[in-house]
PDB file of N, CA and C in Angstrom:
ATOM      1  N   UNK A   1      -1.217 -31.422  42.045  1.00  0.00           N
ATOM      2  CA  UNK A   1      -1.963 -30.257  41.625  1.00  0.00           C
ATOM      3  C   UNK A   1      -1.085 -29.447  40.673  1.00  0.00           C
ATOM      4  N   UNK A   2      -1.688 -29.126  39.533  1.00  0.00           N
ATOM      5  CA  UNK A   2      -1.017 -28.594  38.517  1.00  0.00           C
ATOM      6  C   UNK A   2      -1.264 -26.874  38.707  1.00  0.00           C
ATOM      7  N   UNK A   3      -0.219 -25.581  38.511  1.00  0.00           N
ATOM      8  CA  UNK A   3      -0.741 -24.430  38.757  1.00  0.00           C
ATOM      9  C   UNK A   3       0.259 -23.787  37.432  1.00  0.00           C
ATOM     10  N   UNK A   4      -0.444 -22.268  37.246  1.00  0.00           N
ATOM     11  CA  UNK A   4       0.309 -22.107  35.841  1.00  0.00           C
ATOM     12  C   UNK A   4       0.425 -20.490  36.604  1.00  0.00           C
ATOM     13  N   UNK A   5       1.848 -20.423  36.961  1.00  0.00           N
ATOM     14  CA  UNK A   5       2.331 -18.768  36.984  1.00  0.00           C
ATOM     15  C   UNK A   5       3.747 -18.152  35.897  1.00  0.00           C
ATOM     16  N   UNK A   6       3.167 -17.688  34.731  1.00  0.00           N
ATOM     17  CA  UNK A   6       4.000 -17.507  33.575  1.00  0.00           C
ATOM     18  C   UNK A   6       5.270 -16.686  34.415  1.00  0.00           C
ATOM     19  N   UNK A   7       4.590 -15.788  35.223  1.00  0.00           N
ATOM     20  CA  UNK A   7       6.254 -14.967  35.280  1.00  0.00           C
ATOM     21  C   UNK A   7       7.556 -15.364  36.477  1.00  0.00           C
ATOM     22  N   UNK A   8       7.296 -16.683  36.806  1.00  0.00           N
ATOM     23  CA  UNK A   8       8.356 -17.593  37.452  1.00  0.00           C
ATOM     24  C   UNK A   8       9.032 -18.283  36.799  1.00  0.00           C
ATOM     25  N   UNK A   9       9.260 -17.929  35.651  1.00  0.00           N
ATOM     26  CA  UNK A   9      10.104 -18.479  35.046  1.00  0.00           C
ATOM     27  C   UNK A   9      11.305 -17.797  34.131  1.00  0.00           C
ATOM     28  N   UNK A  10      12.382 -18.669  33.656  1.00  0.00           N
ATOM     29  CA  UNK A  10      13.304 -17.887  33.351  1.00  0.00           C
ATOM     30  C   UNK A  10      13.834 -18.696  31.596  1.00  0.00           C
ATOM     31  N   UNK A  11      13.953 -17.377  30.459  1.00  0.00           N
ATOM     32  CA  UNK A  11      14.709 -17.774  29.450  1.00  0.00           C
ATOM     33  C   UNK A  11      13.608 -19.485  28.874  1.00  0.00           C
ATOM     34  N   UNK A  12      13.622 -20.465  28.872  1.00  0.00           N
ATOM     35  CA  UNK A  12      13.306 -21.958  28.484  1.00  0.00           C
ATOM     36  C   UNK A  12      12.441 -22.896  28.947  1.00  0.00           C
ATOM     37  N   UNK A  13      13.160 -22.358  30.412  1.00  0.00           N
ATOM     38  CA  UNK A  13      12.390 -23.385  31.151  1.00  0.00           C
ATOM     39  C   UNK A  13      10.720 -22.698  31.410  1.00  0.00           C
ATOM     40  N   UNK A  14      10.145 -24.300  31.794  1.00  0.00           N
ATOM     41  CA  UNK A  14       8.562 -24.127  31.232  1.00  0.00           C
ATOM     42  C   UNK A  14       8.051 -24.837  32.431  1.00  0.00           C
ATOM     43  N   UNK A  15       8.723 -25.466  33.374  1.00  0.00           N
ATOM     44  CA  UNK A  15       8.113 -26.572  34.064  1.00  0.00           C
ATOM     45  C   UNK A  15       8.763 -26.847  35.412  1.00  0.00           C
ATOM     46  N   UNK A  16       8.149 -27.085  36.596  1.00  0.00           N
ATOM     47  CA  UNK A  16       9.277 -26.889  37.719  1.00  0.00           C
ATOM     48  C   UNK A  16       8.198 -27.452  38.841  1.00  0.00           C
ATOM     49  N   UNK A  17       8.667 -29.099  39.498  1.00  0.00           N
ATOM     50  CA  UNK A  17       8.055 -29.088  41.152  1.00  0.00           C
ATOM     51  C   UNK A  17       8.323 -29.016  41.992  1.00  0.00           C
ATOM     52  N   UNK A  18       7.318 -28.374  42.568  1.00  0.00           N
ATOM     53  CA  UNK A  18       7.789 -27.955  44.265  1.00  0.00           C
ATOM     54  C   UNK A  18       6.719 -28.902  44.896  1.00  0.00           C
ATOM     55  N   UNK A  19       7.056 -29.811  45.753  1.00  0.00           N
ATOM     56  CA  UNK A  19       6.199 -30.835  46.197  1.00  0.00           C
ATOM     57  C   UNK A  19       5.094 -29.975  47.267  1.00  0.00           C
ATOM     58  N   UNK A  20       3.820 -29.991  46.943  1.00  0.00           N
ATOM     59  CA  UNK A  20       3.275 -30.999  45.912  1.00  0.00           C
ATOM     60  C   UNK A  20       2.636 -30.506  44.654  1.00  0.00           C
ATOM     61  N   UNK A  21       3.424 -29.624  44.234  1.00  0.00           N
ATOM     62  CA  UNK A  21       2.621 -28.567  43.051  1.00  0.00           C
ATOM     63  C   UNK A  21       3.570 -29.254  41.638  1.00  0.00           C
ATOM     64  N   UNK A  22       2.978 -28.930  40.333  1.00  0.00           N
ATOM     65  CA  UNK A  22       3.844 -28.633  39.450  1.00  0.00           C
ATOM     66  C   UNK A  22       3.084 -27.538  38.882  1.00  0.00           C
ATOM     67  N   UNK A  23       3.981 -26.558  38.823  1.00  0.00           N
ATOM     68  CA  UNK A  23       4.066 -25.031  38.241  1.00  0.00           C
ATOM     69  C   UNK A  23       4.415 -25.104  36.670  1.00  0.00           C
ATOM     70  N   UNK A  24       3.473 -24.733  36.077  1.00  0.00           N
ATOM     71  CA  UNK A  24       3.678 -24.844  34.021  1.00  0.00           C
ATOM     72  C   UNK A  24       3.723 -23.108  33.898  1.00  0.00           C
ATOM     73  N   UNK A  25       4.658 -22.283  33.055  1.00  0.00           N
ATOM     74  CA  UNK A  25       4.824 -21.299  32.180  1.00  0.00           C
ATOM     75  C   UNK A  25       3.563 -20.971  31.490  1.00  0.00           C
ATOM     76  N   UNK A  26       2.854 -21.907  30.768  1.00  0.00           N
ATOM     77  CA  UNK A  26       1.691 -21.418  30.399  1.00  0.00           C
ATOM     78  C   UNK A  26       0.442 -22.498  30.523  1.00  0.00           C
ATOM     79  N   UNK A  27      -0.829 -22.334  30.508  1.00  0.00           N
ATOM     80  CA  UNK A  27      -2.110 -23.207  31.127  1.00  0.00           C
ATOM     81  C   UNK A  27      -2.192 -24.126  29.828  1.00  0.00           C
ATOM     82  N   UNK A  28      -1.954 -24.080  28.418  1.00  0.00           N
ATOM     83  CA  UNK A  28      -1.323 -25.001  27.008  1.00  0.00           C
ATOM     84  C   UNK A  28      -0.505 -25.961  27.777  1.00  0.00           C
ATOM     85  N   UNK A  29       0.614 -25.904  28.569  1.00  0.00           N
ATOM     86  CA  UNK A  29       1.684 -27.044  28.837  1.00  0.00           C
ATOM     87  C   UNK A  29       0.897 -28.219  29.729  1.00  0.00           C
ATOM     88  N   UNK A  30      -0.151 -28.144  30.889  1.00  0.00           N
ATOM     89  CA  UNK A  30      -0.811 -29.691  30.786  1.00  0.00           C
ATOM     90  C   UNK A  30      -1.534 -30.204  30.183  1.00  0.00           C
ATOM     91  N   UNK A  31      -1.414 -29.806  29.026  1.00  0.00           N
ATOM     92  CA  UNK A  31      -1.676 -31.268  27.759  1.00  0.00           C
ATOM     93  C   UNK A  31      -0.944 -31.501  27.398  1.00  0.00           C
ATOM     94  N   UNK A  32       0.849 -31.572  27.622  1.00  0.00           N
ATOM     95  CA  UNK A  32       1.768 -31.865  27.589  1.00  0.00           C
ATOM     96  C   UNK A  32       2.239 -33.428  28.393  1.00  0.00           C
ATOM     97  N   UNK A  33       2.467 -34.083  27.892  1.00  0.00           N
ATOM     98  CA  UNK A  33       1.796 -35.337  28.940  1.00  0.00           C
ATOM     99  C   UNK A  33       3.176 -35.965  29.133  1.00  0.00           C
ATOM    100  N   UNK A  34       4.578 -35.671  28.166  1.00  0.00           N
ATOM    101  CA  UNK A  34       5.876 -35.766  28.387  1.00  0.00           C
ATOM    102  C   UNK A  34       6.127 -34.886  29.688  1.00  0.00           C
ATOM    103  N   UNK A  35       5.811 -33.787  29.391  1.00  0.00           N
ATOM    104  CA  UNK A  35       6.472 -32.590  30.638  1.00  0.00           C
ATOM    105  C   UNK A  35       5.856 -33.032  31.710  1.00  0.00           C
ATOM    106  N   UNK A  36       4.600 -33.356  31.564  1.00  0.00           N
ATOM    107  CA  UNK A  36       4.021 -33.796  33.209  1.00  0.00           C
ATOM    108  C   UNK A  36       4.554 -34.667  33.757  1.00  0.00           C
ATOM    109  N   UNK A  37       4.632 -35.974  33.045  1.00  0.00           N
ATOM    110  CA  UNK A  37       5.249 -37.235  33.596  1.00  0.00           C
ATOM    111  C   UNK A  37       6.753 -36.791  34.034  1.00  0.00           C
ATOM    112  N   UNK A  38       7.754 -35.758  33.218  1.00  0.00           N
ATOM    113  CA  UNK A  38       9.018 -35.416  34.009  1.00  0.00           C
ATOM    114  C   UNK A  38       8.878 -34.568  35.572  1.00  0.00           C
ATOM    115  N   UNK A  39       8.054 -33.800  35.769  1.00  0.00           N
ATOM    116  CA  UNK A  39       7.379 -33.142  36.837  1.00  0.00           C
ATOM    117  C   UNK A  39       7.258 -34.149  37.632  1.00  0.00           C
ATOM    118  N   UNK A  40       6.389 -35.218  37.376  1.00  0.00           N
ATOM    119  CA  UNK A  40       5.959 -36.000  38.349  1.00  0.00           C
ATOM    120  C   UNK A  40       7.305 -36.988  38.750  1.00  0.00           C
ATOM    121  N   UNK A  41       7.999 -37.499  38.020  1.00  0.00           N
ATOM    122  CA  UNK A  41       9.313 -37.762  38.300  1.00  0.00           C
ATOM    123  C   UNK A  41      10.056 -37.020  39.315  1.00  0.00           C
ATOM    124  N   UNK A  42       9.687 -35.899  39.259  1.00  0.00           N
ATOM    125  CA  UNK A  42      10.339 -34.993  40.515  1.00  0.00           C
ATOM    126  C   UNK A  42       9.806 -35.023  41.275  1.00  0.00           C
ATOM    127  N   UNK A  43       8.701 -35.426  41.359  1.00  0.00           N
ATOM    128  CA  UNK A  43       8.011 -35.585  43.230  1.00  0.00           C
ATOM    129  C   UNK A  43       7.745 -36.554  43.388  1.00  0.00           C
ATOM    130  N   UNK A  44       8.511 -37.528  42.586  1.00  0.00           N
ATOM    131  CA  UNK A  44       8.626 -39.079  43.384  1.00  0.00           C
ATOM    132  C   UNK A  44      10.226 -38.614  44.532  1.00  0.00           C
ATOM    133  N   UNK A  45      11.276 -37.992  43.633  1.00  0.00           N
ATOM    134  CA  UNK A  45      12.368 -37.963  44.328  1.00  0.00           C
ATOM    135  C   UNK A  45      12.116 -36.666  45.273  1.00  0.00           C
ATOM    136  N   UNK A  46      11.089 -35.883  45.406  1.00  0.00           N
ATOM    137  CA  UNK A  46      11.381 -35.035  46.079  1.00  0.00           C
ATOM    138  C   UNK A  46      10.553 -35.625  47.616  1.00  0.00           C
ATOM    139  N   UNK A  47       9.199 -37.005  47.419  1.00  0.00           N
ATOM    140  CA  UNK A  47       8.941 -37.570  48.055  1.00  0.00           C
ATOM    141  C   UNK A  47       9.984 -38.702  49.091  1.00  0.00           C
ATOM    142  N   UNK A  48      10.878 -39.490  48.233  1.00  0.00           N
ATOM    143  CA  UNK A  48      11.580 -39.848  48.892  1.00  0.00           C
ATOM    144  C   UNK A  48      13.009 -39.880  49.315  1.00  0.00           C
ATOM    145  N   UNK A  49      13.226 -38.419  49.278  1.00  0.00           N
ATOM    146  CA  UNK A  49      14.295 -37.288  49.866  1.00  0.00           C
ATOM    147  C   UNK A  49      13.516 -36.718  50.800  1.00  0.00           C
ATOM    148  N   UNK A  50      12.478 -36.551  51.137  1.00  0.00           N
ATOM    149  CA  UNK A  50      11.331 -36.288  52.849  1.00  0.00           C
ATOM    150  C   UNK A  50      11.717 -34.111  52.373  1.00  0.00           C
ATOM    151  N   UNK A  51      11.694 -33.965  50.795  1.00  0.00           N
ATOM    152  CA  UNK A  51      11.280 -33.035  50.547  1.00  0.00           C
ATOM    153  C   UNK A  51      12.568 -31.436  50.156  1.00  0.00           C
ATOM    154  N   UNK A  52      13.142 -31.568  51.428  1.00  0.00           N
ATOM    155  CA  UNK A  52      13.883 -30.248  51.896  1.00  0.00           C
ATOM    156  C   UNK A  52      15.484 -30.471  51.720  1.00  0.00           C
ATOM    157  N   UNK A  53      15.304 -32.182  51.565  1.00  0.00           N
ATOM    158  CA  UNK A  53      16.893 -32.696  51.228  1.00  0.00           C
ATOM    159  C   UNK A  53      16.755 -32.632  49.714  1.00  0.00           C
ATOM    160  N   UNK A  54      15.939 -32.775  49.346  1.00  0.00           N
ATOM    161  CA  UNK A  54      16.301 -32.732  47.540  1.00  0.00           C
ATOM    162  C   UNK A  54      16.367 -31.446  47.568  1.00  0.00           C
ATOM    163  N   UNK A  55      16.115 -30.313  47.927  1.00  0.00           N
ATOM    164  CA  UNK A  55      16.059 -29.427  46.951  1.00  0.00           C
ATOM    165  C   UNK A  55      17.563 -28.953  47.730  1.00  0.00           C
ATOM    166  N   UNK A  56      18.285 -29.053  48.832  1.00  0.00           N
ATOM    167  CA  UNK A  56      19.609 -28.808  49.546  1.00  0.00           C
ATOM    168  C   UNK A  56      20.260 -29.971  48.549  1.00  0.00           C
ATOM    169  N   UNK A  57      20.224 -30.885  47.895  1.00  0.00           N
ATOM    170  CA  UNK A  57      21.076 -32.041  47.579  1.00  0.00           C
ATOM    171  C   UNK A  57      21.040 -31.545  45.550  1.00  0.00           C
ATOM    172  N   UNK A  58      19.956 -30.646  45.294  1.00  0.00           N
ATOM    173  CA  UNK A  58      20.155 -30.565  44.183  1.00  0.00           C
ATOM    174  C   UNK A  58      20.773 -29.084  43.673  1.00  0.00           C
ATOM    175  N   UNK A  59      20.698 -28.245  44.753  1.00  0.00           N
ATOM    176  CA  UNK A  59      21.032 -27.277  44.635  1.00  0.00           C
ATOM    177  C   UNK A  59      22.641 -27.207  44.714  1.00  0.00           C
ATOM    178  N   UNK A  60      23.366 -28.312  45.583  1.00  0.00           N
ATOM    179  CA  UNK A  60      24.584 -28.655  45.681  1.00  0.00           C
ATOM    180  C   UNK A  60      24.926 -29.448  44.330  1.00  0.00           C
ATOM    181  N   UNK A  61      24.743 -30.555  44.029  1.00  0.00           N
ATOM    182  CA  UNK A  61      24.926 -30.706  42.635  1.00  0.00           C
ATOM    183  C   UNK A  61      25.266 -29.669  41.636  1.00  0.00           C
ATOM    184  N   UNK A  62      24.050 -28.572  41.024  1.00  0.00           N
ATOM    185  CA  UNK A  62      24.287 -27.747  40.830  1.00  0.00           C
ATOM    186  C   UNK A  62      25.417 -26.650  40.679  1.00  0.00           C
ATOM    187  N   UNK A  63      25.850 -26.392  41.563  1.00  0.00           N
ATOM    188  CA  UNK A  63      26.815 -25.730  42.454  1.00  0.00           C
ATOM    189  C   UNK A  63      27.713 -26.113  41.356  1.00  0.00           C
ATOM    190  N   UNK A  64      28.687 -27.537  42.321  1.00  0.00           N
ATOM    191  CA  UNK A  64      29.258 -28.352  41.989  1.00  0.00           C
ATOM    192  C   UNK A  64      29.684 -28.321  40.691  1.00  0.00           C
ATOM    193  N   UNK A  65      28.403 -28.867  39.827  1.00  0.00           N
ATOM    194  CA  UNK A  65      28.417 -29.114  38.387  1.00  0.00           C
ATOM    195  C   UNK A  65      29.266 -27.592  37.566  1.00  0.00           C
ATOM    196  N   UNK A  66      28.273 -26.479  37.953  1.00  0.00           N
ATOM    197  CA  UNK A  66      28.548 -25.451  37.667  1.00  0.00           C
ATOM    198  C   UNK A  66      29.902 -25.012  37.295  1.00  0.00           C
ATOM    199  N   UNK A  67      30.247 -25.293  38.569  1.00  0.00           N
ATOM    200  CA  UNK A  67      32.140 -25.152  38.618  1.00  0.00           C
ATOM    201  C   UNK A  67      32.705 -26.113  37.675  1.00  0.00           C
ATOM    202  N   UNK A  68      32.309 -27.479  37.558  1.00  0.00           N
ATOM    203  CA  UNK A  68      32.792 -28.285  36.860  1.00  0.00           C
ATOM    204  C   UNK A  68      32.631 -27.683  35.317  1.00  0.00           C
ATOM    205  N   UNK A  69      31.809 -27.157  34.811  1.00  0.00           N
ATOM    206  CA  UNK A  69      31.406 -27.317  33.450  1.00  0.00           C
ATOM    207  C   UNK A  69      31.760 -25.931  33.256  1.00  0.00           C
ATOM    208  N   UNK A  70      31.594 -24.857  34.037  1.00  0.00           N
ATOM    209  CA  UNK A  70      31.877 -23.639  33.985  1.00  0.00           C
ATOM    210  C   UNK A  70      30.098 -23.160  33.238  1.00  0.00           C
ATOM    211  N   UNK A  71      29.449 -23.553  33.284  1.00  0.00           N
ATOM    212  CA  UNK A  71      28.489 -23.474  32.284  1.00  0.00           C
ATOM    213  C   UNK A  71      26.855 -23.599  33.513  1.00  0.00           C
ATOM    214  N   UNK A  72      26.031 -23.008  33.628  1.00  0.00           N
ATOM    215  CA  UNK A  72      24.659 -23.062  34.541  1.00  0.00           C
ATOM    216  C   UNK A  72      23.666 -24.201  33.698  1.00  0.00           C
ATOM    217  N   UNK A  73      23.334 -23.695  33.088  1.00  0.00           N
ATOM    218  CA  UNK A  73      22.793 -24.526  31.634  1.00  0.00           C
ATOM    219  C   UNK A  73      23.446 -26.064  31.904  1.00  0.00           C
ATOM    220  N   UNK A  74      24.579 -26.499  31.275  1.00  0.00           N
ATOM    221  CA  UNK A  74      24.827 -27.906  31.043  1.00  0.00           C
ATOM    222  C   UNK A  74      24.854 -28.381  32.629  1.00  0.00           C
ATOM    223  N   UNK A  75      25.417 -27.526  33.413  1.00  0.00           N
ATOM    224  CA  UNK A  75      25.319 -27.899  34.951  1.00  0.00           C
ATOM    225  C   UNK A  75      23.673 -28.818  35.263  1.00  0.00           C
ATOM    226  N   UNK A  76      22.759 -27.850  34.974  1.00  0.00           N
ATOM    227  CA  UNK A  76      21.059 -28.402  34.789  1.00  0.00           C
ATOM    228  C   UNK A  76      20.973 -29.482  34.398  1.00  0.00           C
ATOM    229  N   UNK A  77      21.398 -29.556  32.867  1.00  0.00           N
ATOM    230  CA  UNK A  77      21.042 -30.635  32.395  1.00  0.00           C
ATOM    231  C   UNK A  77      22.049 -31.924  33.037  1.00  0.00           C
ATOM    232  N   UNK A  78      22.662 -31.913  33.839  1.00  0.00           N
ATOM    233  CA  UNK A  78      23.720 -32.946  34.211  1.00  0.00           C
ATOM    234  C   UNK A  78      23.487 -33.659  35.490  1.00  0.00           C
ATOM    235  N   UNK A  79      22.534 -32.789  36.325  1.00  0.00           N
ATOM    236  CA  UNK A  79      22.131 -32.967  37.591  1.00  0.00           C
ATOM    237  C   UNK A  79      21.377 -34.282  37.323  1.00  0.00           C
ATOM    238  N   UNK A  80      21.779 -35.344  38.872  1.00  0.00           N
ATOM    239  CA  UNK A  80      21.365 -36.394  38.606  1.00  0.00           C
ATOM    240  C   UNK A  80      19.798 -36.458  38.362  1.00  0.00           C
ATOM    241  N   UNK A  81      19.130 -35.856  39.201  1.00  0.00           N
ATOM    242  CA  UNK A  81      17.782 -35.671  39.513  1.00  0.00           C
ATOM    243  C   UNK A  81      17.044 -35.281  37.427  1.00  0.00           C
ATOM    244  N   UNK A  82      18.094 -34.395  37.527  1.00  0.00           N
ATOM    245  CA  UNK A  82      17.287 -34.453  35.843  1.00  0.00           C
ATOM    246  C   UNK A  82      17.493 -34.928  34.521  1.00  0.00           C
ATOM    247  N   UNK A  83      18.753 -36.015  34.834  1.00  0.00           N
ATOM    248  CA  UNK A  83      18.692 -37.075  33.967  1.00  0.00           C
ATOM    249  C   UNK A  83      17.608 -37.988  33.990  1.00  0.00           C
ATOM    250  N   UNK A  84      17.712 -38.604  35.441  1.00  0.00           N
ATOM    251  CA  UNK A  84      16.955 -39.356  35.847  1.00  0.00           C
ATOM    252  C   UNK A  84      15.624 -39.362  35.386  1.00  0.00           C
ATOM    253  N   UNK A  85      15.206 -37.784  35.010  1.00  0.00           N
ATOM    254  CA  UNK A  85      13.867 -37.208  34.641  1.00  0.00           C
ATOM    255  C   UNK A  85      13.633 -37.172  33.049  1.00  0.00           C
ATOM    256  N   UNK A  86      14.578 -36.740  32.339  1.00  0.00           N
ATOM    257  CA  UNK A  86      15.023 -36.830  31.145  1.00  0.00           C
ATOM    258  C   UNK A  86      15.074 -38.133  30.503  1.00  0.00           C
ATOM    259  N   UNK A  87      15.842 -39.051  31.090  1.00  0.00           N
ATOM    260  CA  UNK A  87      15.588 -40.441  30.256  1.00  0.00           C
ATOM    261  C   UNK A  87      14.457 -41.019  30.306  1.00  0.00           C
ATOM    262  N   UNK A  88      13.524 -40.682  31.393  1.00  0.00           N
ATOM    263  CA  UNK A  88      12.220 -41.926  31.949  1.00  0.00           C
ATOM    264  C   UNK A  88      11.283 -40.851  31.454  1.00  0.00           C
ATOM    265  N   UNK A  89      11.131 -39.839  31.104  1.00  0.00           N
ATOM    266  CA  UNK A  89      10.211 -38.869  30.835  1.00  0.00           C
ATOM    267  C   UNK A  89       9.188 -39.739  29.768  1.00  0.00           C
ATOM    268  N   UNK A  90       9.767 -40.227  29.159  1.00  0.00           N
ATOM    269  CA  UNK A  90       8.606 -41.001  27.577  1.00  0.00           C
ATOM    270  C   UNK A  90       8.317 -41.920  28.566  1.00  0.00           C
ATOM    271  N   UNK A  91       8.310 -42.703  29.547  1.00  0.00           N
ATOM    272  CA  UNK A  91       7.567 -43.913  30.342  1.00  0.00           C
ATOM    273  C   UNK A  91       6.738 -43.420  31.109  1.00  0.00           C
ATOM    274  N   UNK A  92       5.685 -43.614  30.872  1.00  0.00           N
ATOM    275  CA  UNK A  92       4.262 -43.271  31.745  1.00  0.00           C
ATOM    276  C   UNK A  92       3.911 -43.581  32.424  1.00  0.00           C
ATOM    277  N   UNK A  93       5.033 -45.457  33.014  1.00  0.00           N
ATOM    278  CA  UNK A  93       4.310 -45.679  33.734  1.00  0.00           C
ATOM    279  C   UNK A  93       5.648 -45.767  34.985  1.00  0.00           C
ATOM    280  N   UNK A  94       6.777 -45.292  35.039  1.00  0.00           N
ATOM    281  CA  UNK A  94       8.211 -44.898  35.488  1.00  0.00           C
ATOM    282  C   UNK A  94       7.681 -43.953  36.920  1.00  0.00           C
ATOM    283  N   UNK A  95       6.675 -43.400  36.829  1.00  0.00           N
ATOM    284  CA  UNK A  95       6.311 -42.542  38.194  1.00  0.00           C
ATOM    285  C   UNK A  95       6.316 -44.145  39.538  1.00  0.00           C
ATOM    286  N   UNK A  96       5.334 -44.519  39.128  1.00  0.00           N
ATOM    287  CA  UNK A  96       4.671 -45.435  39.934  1.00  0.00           C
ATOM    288  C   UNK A  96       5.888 -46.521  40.022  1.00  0.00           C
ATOM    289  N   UNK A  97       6.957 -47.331  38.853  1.00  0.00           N
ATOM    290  CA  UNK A  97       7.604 -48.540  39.185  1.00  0.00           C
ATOM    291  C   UNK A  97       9.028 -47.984  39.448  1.00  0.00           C
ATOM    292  N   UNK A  98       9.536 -46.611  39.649  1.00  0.00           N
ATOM    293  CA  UNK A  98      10.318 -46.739  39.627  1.00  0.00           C
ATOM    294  C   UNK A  98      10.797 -46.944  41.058  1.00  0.00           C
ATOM    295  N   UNK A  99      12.227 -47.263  41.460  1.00  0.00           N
ATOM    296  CA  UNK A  99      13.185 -48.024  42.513  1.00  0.00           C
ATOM    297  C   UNK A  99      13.348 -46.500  43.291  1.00  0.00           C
ATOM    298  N   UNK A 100      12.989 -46.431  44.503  1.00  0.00           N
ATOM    299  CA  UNK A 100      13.496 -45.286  45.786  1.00  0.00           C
ATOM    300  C   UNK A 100      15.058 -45.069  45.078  1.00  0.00           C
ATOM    301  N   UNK A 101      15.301 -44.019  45.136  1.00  0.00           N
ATOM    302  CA  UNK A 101      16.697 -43.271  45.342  1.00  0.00           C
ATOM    303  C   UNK A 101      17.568 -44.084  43.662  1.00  0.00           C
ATOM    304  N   UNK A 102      16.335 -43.581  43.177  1.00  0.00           N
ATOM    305  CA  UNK A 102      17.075 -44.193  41.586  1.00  0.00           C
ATOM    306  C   UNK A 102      17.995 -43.561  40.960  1.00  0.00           C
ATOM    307  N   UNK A 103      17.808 -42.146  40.704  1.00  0.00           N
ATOM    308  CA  UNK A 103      18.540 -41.401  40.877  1.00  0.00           C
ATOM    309  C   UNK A 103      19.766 -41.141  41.031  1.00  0.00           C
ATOM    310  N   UNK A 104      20.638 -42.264  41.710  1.00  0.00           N
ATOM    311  CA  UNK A 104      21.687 -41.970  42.547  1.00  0.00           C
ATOM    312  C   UNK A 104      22.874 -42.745  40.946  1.00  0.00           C
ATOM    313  N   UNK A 105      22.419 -43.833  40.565  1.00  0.00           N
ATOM    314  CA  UNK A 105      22.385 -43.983  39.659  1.00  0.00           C
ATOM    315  C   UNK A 105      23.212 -43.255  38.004  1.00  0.00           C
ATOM    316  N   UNK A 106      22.325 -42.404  38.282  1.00  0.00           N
ATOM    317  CA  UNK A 106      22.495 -40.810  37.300  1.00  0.00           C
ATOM    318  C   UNK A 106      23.580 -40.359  37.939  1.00  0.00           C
ATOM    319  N   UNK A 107      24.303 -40.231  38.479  1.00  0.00           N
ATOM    320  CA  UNK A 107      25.475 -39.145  39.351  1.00  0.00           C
ATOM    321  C   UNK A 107      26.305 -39.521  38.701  1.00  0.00           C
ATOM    322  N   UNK A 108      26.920 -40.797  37.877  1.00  0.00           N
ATOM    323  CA  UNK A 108      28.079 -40.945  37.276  1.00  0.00           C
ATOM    324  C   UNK A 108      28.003 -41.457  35.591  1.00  0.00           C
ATOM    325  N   UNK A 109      26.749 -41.049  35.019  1.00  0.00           N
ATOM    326  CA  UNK A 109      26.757 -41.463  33.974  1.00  0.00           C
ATOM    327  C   UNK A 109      27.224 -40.120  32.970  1.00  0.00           C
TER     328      UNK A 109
END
């Protein structure tokens, strides 16, 4: 289920799931069919993380990264979960074939 609340968001970002929603910045972004398919990428992993561990496992990443890079921003973009989302985003059909805990993958690239 797609829902559009503009003022949850911050600075760029436009797009964000919380299983089982994806939340768009503005009601224009689902005809966005890149951003959806990255959304939906996130609730494959937030499906098989049983929900409450991805968002504790990405928020640690995060963290982590943060310190590493000194930077919030590149920290984001570095997190495995949104590479993972980032590279497969143009494959449409990457929701449905992709491998449980693919993801993991992304942590050292």
């Amino acid at each position: 289920m797609v829902l559009v609340f503009k003022h949850l968001f911050y600075k760029n970002y436009v797009g964000l799931s919380i299983w089982p929603f994806i939340i768009l910045k503005h009601n224009a972004l689902k005809e966005d069919s890149v951003l959806i398919n990255h959304e939906k990428i996130h609730l494959r992993q937030q499906i098989e993380l049983l929900v409450l561990p991805f968002y504790v496992f990405y928020l640690t990443e995060w963290l982590i990264r943060t310190v590493l890079y000194f930077d919030g921003y590149k920290a984001y973009q570095n997190i495995s979960f949104e590479r993972e989302a980032y590279f497969n985003e143009d494959n449409f059909n990457y929701p449905k074939q992709r491998r449980p805990f693919n993801f993991i993958k992304y942590l050292w690239c």
